[in-house]
Protein backbone atom coordinates (compact mmCIF):
# COMPACT_ATOMS: atom_id res chain seq x y z
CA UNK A 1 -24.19 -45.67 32.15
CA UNK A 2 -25.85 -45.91 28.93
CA UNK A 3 -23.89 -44.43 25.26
CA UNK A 4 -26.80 -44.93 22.80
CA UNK A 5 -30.83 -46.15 22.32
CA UNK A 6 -31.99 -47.79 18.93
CA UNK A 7 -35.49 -47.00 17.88
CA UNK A 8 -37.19 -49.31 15.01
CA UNK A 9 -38.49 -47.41 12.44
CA UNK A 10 -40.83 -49.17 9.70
CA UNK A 11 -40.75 -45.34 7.80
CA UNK A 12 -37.88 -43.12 7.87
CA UNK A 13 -39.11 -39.98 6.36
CA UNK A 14 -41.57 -40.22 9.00
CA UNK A 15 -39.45 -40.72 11.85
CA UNK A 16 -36.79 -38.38 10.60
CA UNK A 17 -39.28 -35.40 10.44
CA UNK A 18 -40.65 -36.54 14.44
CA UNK A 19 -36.90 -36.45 15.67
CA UNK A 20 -35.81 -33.85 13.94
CA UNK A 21 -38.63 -31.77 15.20
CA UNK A 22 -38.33 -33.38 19.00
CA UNK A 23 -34.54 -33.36 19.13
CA UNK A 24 -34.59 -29.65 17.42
CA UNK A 25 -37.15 -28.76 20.24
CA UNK A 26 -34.09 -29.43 22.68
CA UNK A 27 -31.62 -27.14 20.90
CA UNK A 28 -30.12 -30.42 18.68
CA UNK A 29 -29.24 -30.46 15.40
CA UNK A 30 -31.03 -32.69 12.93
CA UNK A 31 -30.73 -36.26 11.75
CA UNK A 32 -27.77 -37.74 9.52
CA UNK A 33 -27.62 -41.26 8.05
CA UNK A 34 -25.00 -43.25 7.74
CA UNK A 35 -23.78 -45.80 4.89
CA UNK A 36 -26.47 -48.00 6.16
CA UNK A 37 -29.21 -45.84 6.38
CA UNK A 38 -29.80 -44.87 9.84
CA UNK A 39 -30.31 -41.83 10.92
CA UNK A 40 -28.05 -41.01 13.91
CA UNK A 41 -28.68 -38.03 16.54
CA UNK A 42 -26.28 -36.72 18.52
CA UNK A 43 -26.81 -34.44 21.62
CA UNK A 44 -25.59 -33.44 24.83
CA UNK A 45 -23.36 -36.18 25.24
CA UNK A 46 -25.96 -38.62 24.18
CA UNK A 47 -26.74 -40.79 20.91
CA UNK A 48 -29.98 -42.07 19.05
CA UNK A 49 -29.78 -44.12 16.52
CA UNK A 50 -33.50 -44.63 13.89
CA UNK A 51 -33.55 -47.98 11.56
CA UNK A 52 -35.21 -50.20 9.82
CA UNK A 53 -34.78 -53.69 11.54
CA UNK A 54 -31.28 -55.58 10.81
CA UNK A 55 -33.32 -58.61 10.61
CA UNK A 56 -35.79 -57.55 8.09
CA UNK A 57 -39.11 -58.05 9.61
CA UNK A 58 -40.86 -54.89 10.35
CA UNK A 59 -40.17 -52.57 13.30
CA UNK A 60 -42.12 -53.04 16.63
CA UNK A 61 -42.72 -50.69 19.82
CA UNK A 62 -41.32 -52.29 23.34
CA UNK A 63 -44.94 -52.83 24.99
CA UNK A 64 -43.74 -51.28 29.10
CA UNK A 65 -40.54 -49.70 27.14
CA UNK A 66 -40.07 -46.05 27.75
CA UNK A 67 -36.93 -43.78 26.40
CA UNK A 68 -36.54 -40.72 28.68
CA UNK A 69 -35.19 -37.68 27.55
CA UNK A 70 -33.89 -34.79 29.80
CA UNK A 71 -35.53 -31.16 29.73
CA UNK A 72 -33.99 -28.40 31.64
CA UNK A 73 -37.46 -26.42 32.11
CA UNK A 74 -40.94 -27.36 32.09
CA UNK A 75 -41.50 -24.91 29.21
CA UNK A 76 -38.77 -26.97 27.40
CA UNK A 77 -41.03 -30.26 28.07
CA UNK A 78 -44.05 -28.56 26.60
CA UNK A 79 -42.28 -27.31 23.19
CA UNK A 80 -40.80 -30.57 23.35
CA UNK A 81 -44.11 -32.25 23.35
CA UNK A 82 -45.70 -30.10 20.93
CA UNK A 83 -42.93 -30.11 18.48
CA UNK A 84 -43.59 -33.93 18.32
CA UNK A 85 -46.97 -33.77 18.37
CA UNK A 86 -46.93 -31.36 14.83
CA UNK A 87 -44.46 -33.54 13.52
CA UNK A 88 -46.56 -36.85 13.47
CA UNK A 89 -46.01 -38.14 16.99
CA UNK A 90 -48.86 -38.86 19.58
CA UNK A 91 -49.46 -37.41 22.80
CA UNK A 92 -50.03 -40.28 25.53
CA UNK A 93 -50.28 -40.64 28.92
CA UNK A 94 -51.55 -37.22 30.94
CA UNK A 95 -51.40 -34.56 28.93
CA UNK A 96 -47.86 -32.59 30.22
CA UNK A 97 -47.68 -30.96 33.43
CA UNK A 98 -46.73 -31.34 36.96
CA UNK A 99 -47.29 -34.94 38.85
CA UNK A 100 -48.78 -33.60 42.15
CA UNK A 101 -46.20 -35.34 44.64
CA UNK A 102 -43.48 -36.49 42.48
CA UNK A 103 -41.04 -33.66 41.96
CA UNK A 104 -41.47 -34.15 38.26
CA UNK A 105 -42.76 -32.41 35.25
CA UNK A 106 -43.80 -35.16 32.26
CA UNK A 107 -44.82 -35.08 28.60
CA UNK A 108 -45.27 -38.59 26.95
CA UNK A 109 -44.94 -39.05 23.82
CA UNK A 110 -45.38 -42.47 21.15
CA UNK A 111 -43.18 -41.79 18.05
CA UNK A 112 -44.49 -42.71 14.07
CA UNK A 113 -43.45 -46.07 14.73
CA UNK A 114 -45.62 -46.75 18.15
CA UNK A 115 -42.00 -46.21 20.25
CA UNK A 116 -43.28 -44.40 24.05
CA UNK A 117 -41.04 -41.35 25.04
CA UNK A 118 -41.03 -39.29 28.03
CA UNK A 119 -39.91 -35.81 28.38
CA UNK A 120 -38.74 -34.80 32.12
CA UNK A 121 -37.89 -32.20 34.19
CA UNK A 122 -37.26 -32.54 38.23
CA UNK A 123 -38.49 -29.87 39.84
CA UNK A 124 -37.11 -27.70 42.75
């Protein structure tokens, strides 16, 4: 259903080390820009794209937006989260681990730019 998500990023260096380390954390490769400058990730069949606003203004979080990304083990979500977390990111949320009654393992992270992530794993 979905080919690609577009993150804001107000600085690039910044955001570049976070994804590189996050994405890298999943067994991706890192970041490459394009002409324009944005720094495109490719992965497991998926695309994210990092840039400064088209318009200009300066880049902004989606307040209630969340960007999930798959993990294949729990232990994947963890070095996921901590990879992020060393690279300038910001744990939020519960700290990772199981949510008694879901099926689900979750890590939540907010990027340099503010942008909320989830990494998750269905259990069983």
């Amino acid at each position: 259903m979905f080919s690609h998500f577009v993150v804001g990023a107000n600085d690039l260096e910044a955001s570049k080390k976070f994804y590189d380390a996050i994405i890298g954390a999943l067994g991706g490769k890192e970041g490459f820009s394009d002409p324009k400058g944005r720094i495109i990730y490719m992965h497991d069949g998926g695309m994210l794209l990092v840039t400064k606003p088209i318009d200009g203004q300066p880049a902004t979080y989606a307040n209630g937006g969340t960007i999930g990304f798959k993990m294949s083990s729990p232990e994947q979500a963890k070095a996921w989260h901590d990879a992020g977390v060393a690279a300038g990111g910001t744990s939020c949320e519960d700290p990772p681990g199981e949510r008694p009654g879901s099926g689900m393992y979750l890590a939540y992270l907010r990027d340099p730019t503010g942008n909320k992530l989830c990494g998750l794993h269905m259990l069983g």
